[in-house]
C-alpha atoms as a PDB file:
ATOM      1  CA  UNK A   1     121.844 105.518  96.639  1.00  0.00           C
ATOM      2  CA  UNK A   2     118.411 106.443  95.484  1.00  0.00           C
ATOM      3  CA  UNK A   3     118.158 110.416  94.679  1.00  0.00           C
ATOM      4  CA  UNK A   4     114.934 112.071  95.587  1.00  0.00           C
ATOM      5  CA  UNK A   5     113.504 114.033  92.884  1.00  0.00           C
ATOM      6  CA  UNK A   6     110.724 115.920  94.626  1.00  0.00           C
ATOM      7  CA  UNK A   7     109.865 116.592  98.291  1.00  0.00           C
ATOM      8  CA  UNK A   8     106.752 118.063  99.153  1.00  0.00           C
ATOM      9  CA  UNK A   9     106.607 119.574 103.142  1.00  0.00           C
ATOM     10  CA  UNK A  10     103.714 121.156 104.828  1.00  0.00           C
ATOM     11  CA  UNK A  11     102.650 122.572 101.726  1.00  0.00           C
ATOM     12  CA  UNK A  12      99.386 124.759 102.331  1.00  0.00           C
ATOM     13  CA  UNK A  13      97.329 126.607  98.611  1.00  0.00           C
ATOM     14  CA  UNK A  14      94.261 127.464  97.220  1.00  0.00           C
ATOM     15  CA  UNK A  15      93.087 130.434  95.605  1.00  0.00           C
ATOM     16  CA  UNK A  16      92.533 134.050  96.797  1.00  0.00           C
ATOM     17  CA  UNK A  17      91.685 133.562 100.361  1.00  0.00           C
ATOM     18  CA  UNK A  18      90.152 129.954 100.033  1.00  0.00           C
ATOM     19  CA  UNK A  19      92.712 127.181 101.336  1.00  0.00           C
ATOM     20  CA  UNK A  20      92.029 124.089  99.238  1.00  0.00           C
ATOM     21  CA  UNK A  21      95.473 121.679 100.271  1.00  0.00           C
ATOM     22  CA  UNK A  22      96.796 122.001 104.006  1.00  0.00           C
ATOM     23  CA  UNK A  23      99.599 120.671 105.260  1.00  0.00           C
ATOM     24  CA  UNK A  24     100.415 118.438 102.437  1.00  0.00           C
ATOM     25  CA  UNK A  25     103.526 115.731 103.120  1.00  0.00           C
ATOM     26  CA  UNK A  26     105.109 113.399 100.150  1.00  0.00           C
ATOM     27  CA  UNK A  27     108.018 112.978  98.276  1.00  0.00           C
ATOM     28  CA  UNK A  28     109.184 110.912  94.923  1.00  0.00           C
ATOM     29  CA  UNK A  29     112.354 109.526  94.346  1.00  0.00           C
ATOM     30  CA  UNK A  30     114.089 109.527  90.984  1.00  0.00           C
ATOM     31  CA  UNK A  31     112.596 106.659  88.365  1.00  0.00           C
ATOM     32  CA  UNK A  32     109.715 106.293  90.444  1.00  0.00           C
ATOM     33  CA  UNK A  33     105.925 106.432  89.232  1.00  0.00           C
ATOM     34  CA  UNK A  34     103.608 107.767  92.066  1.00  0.00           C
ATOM     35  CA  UNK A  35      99.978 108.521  92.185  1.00  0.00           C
ATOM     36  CA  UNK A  36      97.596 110.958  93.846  1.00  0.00           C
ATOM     37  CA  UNK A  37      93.984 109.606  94.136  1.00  0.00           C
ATOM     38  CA  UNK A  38      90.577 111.441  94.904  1.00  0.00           C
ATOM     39  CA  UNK A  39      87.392 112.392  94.015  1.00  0.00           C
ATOM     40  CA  UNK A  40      87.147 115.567  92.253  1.00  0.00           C
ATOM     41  CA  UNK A  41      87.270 118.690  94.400  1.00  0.00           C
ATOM     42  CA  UNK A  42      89.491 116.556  96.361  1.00  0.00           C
ATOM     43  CA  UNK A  43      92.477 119.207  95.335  1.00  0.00           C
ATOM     44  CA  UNK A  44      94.035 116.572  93.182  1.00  0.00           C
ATOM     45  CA  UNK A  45      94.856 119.550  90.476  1.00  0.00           C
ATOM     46  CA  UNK A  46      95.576 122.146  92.698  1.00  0.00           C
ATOM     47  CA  UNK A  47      98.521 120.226  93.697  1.00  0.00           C
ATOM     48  CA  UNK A  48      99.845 120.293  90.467  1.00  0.00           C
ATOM     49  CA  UNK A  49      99.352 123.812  89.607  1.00  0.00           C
ATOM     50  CA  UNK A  50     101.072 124.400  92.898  1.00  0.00           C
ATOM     51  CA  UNK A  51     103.749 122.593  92.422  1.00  0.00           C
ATOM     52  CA  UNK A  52     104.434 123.652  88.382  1.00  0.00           C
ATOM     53  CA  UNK A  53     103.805 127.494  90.439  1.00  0.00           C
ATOM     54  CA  UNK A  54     100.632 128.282  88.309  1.00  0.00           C
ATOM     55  CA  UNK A  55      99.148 129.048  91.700  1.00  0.00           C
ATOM     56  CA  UNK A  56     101.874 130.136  94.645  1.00  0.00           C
ATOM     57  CA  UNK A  57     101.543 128.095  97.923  1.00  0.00           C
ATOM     58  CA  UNK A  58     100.260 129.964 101.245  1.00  0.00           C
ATOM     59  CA  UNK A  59     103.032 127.744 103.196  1.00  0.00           C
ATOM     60  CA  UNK A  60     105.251 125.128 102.443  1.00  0.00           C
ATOM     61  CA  UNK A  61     108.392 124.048 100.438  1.00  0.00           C
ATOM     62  CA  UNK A  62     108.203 122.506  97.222  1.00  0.00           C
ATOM     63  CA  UNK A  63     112.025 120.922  96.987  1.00  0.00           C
ATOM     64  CA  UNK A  64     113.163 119.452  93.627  1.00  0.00           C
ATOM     65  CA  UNK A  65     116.875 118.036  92.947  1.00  0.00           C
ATOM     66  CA  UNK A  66     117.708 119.917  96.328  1.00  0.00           C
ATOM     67  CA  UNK A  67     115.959 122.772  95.382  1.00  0.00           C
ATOM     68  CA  UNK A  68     113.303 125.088  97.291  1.00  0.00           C
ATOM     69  CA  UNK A  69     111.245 125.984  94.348  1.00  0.00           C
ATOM     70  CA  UNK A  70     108.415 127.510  96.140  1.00  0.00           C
ATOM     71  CA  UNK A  71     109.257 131.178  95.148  1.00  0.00           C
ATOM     72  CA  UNK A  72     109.948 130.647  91.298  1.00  0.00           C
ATOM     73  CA  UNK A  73     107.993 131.877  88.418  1.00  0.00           C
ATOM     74  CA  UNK A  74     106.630 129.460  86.082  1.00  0.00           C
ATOM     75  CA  UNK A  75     109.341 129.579  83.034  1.00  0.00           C
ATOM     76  CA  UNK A  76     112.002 128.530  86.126  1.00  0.00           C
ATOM     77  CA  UNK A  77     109.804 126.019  87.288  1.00  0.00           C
ATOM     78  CA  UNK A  78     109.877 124.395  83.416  1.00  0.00           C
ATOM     79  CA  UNK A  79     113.672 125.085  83.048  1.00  0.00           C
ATOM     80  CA  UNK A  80     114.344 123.469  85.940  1.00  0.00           C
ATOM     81  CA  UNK A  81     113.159 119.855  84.286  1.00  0.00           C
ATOM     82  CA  UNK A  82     109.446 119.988  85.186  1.00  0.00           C
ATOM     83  CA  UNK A  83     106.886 118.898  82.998  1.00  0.00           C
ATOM     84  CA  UNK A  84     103.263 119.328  84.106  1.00  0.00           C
ATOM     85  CA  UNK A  85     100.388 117.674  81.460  1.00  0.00           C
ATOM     86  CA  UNK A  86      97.141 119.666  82.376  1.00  0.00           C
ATOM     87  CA  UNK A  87      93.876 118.101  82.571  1.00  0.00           C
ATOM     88  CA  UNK A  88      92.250 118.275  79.281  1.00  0.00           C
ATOM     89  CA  UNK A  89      95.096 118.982  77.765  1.00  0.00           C
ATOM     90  CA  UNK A  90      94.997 122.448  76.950  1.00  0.00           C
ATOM     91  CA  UNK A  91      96.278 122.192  73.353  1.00  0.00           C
ATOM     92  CA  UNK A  92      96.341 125.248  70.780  1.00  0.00           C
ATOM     93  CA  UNK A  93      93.914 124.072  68.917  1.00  0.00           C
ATOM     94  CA  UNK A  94      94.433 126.205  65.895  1.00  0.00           C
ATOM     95  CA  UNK A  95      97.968 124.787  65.591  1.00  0.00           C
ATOM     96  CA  UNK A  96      99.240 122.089  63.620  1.00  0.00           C
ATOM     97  CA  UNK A  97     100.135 119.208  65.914  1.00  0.00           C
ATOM     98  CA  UNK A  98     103.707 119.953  64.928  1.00  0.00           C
ATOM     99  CA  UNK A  99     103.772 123.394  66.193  1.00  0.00           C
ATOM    100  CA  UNK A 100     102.158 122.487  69.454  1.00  0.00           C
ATOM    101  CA  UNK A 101     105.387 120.122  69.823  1.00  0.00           C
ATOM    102  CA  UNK A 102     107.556 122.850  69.547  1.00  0.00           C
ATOM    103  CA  UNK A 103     105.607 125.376  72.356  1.00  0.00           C
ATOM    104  CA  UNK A 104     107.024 122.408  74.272  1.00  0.00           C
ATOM    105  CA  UNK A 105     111.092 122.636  73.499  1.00  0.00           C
ATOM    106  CA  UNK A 106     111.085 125.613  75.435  1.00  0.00           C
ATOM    107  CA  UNK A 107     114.165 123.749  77.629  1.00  0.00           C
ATOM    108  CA  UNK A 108     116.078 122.756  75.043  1.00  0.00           C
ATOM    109  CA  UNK A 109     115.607 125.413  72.068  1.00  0.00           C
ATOM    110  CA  UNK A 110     119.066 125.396  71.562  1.00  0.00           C
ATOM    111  CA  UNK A 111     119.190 121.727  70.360  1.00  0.00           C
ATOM    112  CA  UNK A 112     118.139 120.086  67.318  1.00  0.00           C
ATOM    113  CA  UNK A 113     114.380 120.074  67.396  1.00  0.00           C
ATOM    114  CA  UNK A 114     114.342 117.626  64.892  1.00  0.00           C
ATOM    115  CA  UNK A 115     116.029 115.259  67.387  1.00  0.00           C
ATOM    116  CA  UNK A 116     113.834 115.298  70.135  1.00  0.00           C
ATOM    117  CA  UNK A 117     110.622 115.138  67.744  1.00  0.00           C
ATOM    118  CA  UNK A 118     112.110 112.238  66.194  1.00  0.00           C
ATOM    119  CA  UNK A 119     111.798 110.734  69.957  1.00  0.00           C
ATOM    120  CA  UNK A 120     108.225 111.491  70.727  1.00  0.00           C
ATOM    121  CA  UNK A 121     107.241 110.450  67.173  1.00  0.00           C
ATOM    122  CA  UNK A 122     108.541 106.924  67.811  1.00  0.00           C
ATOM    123  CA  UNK A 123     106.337 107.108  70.977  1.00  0.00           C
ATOM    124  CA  UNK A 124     103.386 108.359  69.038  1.00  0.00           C
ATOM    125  CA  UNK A 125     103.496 107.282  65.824  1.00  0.00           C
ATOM    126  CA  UNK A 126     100.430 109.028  64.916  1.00  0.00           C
ATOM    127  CA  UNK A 127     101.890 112.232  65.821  1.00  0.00           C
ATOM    128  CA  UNK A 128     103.913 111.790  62.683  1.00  0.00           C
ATOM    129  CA  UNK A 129     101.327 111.054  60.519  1.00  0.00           C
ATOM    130  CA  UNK A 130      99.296 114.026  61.629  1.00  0.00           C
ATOM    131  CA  UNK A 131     101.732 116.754  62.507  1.00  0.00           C
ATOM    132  CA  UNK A 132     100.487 119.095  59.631  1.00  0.00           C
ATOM    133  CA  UNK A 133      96.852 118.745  60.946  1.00  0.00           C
ATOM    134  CA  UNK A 134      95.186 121.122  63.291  1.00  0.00           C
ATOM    135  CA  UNK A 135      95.207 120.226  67.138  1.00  0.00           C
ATOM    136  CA  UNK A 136      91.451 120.916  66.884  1.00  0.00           C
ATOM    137  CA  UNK A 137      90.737 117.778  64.293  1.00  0.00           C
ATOM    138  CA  UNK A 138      92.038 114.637  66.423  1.00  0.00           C
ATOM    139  CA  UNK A 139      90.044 112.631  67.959  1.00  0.00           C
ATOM    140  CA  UNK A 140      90.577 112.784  71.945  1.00  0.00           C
ATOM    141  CA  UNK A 141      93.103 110.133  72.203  1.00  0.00           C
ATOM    142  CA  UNK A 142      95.091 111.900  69.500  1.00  0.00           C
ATOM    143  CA  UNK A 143      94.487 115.151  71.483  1.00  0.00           C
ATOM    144  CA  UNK A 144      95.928 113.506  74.802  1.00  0.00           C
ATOM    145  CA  UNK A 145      98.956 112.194  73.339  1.00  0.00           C
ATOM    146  CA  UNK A 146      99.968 115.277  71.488  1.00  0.00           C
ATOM    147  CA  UNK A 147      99.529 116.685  74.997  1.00  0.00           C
ATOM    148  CA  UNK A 148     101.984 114.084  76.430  1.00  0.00           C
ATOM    149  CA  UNK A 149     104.099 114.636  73.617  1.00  0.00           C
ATOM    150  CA  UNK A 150     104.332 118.297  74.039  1.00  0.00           C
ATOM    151  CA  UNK A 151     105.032 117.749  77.763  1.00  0.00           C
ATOM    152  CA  UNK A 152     107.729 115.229  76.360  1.00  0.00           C
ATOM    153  CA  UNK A 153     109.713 117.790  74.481  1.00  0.00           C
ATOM    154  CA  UNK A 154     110.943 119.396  76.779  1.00  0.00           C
ATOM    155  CA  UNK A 155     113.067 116.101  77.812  1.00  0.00           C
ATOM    156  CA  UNK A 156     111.931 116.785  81.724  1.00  0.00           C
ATOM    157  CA  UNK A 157     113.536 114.843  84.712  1.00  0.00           C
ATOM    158  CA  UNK A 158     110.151 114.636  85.995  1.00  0.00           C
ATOM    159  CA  UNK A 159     106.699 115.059  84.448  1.00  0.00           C
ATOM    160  CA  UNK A 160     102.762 115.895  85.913  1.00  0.00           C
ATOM    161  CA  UNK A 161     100.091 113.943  84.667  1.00  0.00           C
ATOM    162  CA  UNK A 162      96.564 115.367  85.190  1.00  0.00           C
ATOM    163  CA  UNK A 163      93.937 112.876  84.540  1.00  0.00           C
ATOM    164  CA  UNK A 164      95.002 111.252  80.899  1.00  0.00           C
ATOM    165  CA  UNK A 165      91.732 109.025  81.046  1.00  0.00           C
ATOM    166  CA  UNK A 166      89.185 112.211  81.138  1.00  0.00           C
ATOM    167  CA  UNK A 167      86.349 111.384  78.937  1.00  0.00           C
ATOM    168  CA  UNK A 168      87.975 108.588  76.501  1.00  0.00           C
ATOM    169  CA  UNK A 169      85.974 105.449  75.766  1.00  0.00           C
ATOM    170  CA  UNK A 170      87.897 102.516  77.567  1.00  0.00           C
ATOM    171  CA  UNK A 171      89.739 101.218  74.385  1.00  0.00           C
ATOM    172  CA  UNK A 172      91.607 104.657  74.181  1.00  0.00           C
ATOM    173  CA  UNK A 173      92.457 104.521  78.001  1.00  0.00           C
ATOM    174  CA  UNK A 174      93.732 101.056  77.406  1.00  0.00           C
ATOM    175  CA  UNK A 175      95.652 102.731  74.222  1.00  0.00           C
ATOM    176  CA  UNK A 176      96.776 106.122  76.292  1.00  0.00           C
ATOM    177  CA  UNK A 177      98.420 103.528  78.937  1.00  0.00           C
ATOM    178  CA  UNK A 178     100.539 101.231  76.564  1.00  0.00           C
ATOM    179  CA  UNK A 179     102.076 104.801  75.826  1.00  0.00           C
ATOM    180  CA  UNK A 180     102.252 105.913  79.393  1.00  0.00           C
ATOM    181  CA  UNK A 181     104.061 102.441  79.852  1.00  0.00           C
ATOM    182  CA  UNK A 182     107.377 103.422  77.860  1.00  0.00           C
ATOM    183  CA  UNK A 183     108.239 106.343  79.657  1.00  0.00           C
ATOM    184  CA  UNK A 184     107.574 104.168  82.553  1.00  0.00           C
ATOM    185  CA  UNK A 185     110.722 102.177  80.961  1.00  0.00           C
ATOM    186  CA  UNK A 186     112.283 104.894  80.065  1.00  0.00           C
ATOM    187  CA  UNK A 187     113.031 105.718  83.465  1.00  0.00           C
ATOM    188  CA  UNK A 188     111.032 109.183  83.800  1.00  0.00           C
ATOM    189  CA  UNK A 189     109.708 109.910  86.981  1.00  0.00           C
ATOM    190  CA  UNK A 190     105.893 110.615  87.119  1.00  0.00           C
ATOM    191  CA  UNK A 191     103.667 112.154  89.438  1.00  0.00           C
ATOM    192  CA  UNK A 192     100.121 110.743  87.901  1.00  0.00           C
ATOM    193  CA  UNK A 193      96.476 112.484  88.767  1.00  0.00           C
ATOM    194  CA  UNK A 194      93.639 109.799  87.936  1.00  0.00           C
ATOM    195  CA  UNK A 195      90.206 108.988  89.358  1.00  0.00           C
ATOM    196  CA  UNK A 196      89.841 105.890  87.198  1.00  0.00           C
ATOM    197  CA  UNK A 197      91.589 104.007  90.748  1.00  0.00           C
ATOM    198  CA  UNK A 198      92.530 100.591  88.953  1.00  0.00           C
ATOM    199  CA  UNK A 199      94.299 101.784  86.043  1.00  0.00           C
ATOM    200  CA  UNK A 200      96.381 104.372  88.519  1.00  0.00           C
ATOM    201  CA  UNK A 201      97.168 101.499  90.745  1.00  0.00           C
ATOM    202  CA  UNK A 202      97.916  99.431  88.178  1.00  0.00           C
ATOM    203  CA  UNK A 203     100.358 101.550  86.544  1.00  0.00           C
ATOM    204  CA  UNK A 204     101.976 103.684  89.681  1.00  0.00           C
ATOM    205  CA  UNK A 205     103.908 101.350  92.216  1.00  0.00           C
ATOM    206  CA  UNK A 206     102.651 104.132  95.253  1.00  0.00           C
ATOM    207  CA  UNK A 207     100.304 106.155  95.800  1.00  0.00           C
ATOM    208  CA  UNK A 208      98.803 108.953  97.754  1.00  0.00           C
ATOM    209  CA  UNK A 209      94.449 109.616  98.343  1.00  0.00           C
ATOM    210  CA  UNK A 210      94.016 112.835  99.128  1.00  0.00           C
ATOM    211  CA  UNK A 211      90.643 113.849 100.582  1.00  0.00           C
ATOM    212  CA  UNK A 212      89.178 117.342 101.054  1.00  0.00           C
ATOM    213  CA  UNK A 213      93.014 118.773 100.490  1.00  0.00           C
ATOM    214  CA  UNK A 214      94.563 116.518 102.606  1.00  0.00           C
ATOM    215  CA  UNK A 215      96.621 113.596 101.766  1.00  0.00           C
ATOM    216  CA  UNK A 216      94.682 110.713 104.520  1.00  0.00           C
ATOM    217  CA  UNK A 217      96.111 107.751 103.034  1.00  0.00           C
ATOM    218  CA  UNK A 218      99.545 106.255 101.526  1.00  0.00           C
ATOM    219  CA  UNK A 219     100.985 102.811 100.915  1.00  0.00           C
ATOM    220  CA  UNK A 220     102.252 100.454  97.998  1.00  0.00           C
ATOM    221  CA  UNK A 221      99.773 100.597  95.110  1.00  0.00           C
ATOM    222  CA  UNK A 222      99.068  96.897  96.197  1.00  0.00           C
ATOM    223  CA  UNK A 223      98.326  97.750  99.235  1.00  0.00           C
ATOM    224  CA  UNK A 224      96.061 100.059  98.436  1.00  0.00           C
ATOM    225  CA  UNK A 225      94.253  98.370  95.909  1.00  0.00           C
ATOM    226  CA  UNK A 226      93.053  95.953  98.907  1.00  0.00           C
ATOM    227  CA  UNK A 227      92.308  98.752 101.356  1.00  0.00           C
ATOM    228  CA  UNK A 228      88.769  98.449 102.560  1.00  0.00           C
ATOM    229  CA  UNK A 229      88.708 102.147 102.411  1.00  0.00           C
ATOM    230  CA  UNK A 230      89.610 102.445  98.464  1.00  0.00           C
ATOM    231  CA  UNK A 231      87.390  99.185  98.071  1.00  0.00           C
ATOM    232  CA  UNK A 232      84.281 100.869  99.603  1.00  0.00           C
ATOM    233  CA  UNK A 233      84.504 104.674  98.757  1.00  0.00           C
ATOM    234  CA  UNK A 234      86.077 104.754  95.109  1.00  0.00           C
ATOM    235  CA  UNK A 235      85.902 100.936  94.071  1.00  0.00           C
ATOM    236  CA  UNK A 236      82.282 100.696  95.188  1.00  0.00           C
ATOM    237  CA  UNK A 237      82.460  97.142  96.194  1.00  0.00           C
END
């Protein structure tokens, strides 16, 4: 029987008394990689702060494992086995890449940390090599994988990508997505935010476009891909 992970139902936010998603609908089932398309503005990030409870929803359930998590704080949110990976990262940058790792085993600080480094560092290899190093001197692709990392340590059931592409030259993308690709086959479900459209649909098997907060398309990342919709308003052909 396939478990669902995360249902999302009529789930209405914004901020103060602007509403910027309404009446969002989706769910994710466990092992599965799903993404959210859009242009920016679109609310893509909104979501994701709504669902990781940065920002509380006006309406709507946010269910994960069973749970209505709607009403918890933050720290329960995390505890719970959700991972969210802002946009941009939002590193400490006058850490050490090995002490950002560790603001991530918040979940499991009562395990080896040495163990669940170990994990990320075969992911990351470079990690290794630079974990006495500031977060502030790696390049960008260095920056987003400590940031996946860090979202890694907490060993979620589920973890929130937001836009790992943002600004990085093609080559790092390309490099950023290999990695992306073994948690893929590792089995962790992931909810992925991306404008670049081919690399999302290439890598997520569904996804969602939302459009000025509201989800107006769905389908098979396939299917998608060859929607004359996608082709004309985000693929520009």
């Amino acid at each position: 029987m396939v478990k669902q992970v995360l249902q999302i139902k009529d789930l209405s936010s914004g901020y103060g008394k602007v509403t910027v998603l309404r009446d969002i609908n989706f769910q994710i089932v466990e092992n599965e990689v799903v993404a959210v398309l859009g242009s920016n503005g679109a609310g893509k990030t909104t979501l994701l702060k709504t669902i990781s409870k940065l920002i509380s929803p006006f309406t709507g359930e946010i269910i994960f494992e069973g749970q209505n998590i709607a009403s918890y704080p933050p720290y329960l949110v995390a505890q719970a086995g959700i991972a969210h990976v802002p946009e941009g990262g939002k590193l400490f940058v006058n850490m050490t890449v090995y002490e950002n790792l560790l603001m991530g085993i918040y979940r499991n600080r009562k395990k080896v940390k040495e163990d669940i480094l170990e994990e990320i560092y075969e992911i990351f290899p470079i990690l290794r090599e630079r974990k006495n190093q500031l977060a502030r001197t790696l390049s960008g692709g260095e920056k987003q994988m400590l940031s996946i990392g860090r979202g890694l340590a907490s060993q979620p059931k589920f973890i929130m990508l937001d836009e790992p592409s943002q600004g990085l030259a093609p080559k790092l993308v390309d490099e950023i997505y290999q990695k992306l690709s073994i948690l893929k086959k590792r089995g962790i479900t992931i909810l992925l935010i991306e404008q670049n459209i081919n690399y999302a649909l290439q890598f997520a098997e569904r996804g969602y476009v939302l459009e000025n907060g509201r989800i107006v398309m769905e389908g098979e990342s396939k299917e998608l891909l060859n929607s004359e919709h996608i082709k004309k308003h985000y693929l520009g052909i």
